[in-house]
Protein backbone atom coordinates (compact mmCIF):
# COMPACT_ATOMS: atom_id res chain seq x y z
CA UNK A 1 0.00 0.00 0.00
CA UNK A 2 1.69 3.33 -1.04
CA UNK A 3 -0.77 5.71 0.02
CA UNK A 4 -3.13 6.03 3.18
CA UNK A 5 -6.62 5.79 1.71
CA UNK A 6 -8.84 9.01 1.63
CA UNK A 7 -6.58 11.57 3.07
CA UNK A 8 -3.13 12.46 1.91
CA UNK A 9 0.08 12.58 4.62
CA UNK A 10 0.65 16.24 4.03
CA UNK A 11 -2.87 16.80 4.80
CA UNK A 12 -2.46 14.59 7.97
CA UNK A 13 0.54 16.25 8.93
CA UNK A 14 -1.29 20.38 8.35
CA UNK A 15 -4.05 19.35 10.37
CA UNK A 16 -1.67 17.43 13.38
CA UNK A 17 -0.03 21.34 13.42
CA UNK A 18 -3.51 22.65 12.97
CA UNK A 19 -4.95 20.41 16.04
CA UNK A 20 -2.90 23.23 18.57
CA UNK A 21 -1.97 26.57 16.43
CA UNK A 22 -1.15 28.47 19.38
CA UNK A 23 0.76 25.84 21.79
CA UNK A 24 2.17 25.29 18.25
CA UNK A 25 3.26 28.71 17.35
CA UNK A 26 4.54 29.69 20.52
CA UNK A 27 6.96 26.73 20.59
CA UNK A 28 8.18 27.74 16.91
CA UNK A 29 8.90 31.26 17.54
CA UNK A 30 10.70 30.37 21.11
CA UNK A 31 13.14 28.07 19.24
CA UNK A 32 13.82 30.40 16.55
CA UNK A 33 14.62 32.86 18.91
CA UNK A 34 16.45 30.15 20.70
CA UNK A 35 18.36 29.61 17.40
CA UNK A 36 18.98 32.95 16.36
CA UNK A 37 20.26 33.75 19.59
CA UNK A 38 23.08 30.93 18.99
CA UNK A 39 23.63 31.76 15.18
CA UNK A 40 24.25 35.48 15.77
CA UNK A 41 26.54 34.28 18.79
CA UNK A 42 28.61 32.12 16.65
CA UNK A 43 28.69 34.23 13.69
CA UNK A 44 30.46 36.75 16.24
CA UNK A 45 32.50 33.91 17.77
CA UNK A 46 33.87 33.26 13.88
CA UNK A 47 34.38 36.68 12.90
CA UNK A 48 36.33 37.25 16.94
CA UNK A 49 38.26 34.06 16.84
CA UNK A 50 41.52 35.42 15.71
CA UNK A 51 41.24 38.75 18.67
CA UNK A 52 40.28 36.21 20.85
CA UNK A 53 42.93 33.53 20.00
CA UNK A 54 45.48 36.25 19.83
CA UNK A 55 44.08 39.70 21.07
CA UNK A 56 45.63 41.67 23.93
CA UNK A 57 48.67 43.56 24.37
CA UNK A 58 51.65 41.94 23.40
CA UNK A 59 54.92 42.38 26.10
CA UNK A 60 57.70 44.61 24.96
CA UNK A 61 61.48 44.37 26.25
CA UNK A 62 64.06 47.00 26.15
CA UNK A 63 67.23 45.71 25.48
CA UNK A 64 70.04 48.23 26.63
CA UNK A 65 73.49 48.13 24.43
CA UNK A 66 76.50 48.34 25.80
CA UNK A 67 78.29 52.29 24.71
CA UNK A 68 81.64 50.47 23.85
CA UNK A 69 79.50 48.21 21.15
CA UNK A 70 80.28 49.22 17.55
CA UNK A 71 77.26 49.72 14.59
CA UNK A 72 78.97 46.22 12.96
CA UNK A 73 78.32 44.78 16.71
CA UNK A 74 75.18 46.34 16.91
CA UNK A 75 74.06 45.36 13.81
CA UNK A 76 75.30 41.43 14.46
CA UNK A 77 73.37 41.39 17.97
CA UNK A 78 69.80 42.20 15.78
CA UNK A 79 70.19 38.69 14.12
CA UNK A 80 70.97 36.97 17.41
CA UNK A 81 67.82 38.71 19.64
CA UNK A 82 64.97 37.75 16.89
CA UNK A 83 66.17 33.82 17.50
CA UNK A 84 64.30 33.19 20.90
CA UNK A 85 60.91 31.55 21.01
CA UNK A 86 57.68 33.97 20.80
CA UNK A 87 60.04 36.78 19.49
CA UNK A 88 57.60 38.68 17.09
CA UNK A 89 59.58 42.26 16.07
CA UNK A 90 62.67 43.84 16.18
CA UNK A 91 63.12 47.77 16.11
CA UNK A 92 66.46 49.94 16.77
CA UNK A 93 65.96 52.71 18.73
CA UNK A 94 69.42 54.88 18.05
CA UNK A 95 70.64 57.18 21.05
CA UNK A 96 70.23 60.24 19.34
CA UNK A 97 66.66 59.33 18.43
CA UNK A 98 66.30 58.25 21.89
CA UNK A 99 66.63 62.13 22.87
CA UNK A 100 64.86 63.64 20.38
CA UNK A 101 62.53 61.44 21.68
CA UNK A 102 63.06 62.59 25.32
CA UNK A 103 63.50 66.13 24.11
CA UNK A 104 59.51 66.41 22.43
CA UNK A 105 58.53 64.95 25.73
CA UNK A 106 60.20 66.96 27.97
CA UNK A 107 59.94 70.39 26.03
CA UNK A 108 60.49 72.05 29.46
CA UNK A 109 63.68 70.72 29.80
CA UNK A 110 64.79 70.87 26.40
CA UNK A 111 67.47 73.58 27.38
CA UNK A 112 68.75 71.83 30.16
CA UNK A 113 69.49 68.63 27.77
CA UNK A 114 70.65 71.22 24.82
CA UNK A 115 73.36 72.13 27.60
CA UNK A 116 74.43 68.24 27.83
CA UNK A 117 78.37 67.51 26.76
CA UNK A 118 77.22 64.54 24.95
CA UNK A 119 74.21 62.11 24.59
CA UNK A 120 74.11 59.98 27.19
CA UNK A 121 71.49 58.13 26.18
CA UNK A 122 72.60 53.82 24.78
CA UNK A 123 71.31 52.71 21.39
CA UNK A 124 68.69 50.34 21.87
CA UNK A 125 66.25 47.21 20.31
CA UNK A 126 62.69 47.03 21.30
CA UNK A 127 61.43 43.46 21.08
CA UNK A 128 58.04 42.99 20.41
CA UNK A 129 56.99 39.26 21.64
CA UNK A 130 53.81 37.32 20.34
CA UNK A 131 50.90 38.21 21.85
CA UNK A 132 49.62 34.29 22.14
CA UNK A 133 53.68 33.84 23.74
CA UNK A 134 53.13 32.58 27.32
CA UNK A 135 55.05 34.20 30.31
CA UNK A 136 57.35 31.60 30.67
CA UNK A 137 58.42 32.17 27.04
CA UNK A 138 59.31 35.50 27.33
CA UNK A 139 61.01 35.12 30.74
CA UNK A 140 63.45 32.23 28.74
CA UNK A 141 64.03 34.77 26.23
CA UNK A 142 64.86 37.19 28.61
CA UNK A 143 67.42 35.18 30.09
CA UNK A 144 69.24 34.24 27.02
CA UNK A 145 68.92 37.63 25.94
CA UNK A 146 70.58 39.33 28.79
CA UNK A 147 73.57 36.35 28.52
CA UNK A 148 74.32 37.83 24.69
CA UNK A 149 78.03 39.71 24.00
CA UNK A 150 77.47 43.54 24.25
CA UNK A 151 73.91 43.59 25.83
CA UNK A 152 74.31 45.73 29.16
CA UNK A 153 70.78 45.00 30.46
CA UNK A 154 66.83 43.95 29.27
CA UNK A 155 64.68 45.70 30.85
CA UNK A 156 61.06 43.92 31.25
CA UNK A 157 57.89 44.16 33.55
CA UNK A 158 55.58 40.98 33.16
CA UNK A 159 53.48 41.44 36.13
CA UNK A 160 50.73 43.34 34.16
CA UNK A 161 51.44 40.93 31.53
CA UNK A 162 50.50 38.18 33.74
CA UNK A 163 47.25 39.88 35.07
CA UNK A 164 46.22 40.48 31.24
CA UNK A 165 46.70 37.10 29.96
CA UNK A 166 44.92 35.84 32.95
CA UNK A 167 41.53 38.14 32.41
CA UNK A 168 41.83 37.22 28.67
CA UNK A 169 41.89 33.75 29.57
CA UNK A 170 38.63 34.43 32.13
CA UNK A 171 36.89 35.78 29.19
CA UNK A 172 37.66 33.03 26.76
CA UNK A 173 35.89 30.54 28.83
CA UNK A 174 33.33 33.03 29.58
CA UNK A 175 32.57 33.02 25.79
CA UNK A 176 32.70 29.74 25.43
CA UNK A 177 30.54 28.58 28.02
CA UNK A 178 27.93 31.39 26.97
CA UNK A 179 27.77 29.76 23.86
CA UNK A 180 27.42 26.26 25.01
CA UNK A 181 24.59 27.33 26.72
CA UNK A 182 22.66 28.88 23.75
CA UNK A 183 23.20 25.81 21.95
CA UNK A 184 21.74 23.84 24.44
CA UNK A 185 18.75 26.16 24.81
CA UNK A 186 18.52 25.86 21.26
CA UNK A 187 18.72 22.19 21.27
CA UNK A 188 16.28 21.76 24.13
CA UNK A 189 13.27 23.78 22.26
CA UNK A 190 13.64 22.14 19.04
CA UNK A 191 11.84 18.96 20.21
CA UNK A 192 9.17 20.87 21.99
CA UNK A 193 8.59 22.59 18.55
CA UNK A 194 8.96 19.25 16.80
CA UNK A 195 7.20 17.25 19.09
CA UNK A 196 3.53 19.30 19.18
CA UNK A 197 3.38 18.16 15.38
CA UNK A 198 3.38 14.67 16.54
CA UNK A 199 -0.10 13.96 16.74
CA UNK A 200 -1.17 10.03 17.00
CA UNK A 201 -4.24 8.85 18.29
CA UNK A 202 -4.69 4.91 18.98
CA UNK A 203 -8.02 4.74 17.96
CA UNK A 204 -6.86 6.45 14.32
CA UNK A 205 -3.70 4.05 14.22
CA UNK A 206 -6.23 1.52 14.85
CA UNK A 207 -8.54 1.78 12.49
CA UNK A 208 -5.33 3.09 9.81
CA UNK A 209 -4.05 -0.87 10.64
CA UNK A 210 -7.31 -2.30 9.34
CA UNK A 211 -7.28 -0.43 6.37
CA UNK A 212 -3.86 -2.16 5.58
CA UNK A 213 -1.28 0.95 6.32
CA UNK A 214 1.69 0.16 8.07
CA UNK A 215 3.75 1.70 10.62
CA UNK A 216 5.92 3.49 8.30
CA UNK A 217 2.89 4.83 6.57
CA UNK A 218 1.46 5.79 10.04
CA UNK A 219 4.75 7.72 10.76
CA UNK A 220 4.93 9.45 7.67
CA UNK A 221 2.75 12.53 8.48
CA UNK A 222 4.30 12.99 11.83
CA UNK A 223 7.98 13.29 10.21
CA UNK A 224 6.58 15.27 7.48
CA UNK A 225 5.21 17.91 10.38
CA UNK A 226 8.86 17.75 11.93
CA UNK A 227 10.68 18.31 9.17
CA UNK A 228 8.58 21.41 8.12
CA UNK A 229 8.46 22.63 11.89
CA UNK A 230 11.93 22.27 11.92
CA UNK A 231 12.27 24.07 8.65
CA UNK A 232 10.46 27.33 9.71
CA UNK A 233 12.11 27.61 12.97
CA UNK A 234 15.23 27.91 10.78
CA UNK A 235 14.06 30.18 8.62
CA UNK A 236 12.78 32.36 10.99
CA UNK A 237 15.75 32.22 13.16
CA UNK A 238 17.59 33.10 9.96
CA UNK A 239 15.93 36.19 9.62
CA UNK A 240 15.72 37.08 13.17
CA UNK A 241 19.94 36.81 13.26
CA UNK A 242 19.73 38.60 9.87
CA UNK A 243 18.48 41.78 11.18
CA UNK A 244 20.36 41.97 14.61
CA UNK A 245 23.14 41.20 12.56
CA UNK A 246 22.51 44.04 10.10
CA UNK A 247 22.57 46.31 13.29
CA UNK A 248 25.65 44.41 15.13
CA UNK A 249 27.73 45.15 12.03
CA UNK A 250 27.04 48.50 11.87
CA UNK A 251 28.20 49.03 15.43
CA UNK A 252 31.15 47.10 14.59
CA UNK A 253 32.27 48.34 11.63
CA UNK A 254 31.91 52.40 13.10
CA UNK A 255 33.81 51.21 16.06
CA UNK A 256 36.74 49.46 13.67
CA UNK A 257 36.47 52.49 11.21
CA UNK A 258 37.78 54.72 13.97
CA UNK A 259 41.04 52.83 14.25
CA UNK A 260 41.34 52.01 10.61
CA UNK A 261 40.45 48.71 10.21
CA UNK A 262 37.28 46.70 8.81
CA UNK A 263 34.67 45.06 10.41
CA UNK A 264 35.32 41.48 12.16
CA UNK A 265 32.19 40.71 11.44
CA UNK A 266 31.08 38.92 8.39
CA UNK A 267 27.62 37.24 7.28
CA UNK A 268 28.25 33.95 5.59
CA UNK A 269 28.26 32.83 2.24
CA UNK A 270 25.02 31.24 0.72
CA UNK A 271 25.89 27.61 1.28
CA UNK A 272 26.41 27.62 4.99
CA UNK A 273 22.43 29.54 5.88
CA UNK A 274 21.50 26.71 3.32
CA UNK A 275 23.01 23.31 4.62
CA UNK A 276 21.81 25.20 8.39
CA UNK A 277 18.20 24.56 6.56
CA UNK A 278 18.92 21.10 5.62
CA UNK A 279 20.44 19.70 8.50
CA UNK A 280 17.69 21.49 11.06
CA UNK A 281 15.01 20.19 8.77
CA UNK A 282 16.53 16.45 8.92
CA UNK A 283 16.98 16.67 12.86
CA UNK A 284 13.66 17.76 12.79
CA UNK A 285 12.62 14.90 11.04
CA UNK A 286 14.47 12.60 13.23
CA UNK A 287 13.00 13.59 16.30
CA UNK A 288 9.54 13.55 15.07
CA UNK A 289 10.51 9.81 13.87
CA UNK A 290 11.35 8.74 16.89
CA UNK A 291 8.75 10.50 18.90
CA UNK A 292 6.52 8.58 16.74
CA UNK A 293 7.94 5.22 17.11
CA UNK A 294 8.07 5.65 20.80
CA UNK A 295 4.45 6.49 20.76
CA UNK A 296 3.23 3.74 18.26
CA UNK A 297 5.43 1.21 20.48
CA UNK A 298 3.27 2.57 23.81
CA UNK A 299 0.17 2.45 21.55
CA UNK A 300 1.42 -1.90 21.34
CA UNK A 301 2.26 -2.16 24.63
CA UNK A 302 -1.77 -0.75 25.69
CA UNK A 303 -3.48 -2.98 23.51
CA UNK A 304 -1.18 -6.08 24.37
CA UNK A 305 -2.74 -5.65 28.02
């Protein structure tokens, strides 16, 4: 038998929705908001993942040369600092630039310097460190720094460098537990939504037996209400995400404008919002499956009595 006599499954399936329109739409527009909540959340994780694998302020050291060092010594000790792990940038500060440095800073004492014999300021590399390198890292570069020929001292202060990594490591699992939890919110409302379309009565699945239909035939309208259940919570959620989106980038792309750079933020490309549809609208599908086994089986297990 290929069909269920006098009444189509799509028909079956409308009027299983139909049987509770309101318990029905509430549950639909709770997981779509459920859904959209977790899509615009990971859409931001995505577009954040490389500030938040990498963001904060990476450590600096100063490393002092010694006066008697030469510009051919100098120049020998830049390929020797970039070797240590987590070493990210190099940059030569020169003595004299040192002072004209001092000297714009300091423009009330810019006499008082003027009046200095000679500069007494050392030539000196900045190194600029990774800003994923760990503390321990930059402490062993430190050390083998300070043991190189011609390198009077390295100065370095990792204490706030400590207290940063530590808050950016708070907020990492911050975000990532936030986002487990709206995907198990999500998860947990999309077999209530599901679930109200799965409608089957034993005196129907009764009578459906005697007119030769099977349980797969029995079944069919319930995953065909799942699967379209499923389908519209997606597409709602979808557009819900859509428009905060919209807004979010806007936000994000005037904050980024002001220090040059473009928007983290990025909607994705057609395929992924499409294979979200397909796989919500087989999962919905599955669940009203197996809802509808479990109740058939019951349905068995009563008349068996």
């Amino acid at each position: 038998m290929s069909t269920l006599p006098g009444i189509g499954s799509l028909q079956r399936a409308l009027a299983a929705i139909g049987s509770r329109p309101l318990a029905w739409c509430g549950a639909v527009f709770a997981a779509a908001l459920a859904w959209a909540v977790l899509l615009l959340a990971a859409i931001a994780a995505v577009g954040l993942a490389p500030l938040i694998e990498h963001g904060g302020l990476p450590a600096q050291a100063s490393v002092v040369i010694s006066m008697s060092a030469s510009a051919a010594e100098a120049e020998g000790l830049r390929a020797r600092l970039s070797r240590p792990e987590g070493v990210a940038k190099l940059s030569f500060v020169s003595r004299d630039a040192a002072l004209a440095q001092l000297v714009a800073r300091s423009p009330a004492d810019r006499e008082a310097i003027a009046q200095l014999a000679a500069n007494p300021l050392p030539d000196t590399f900045v190194v600029t460190f990774r800003a994923d390198a760990s503390a321990e890292d930059i402490e062993e570069a430190v050390r083998s720094m300070r043991k190189l020929p011609h390198v009077d001292s390295v100065l370095l202060d990792l204490s706030w460098y400590r207290k940063l990594r530590a808050a950016w490591s708070l907020a990492q699992l911050a975000s990532r537990s936030l986002l487990a939890l709206f995907a198990l919110n999500a998860l947990a409302w999309l077999p209530v939504a599901v679930g109200i379309g799965v409608r089957i009565d034993a005196a129907e699945v009764r009578l459906l037996q005697l007119l030769g239909a099977d349980d797969r035939l029995v079944r069919r309208p319930s995953v065909i209400a799942g699967s379209m259940t499923a389908l519209l919570v997606g597409v709602l959620a979808l557009g819900a995400a859509r428009l905060a989106w919209v807004r979010l980038d806007a936000m994000a792309s005037a904050l980024a404008s002001s220090y040059g750079a473009d928007s983290p933020l990025h909607w994705p490309d057609p395929s992924w919002p499409a294979l979200f549809l397909l796989g919500l609208g087989l999962a919905g599908a599955l669940i009203a499956s197996i809802e509808a086994r479990l109740r058939l089986r019951s349905i068995a297990a009563d008349a068996g009595r």
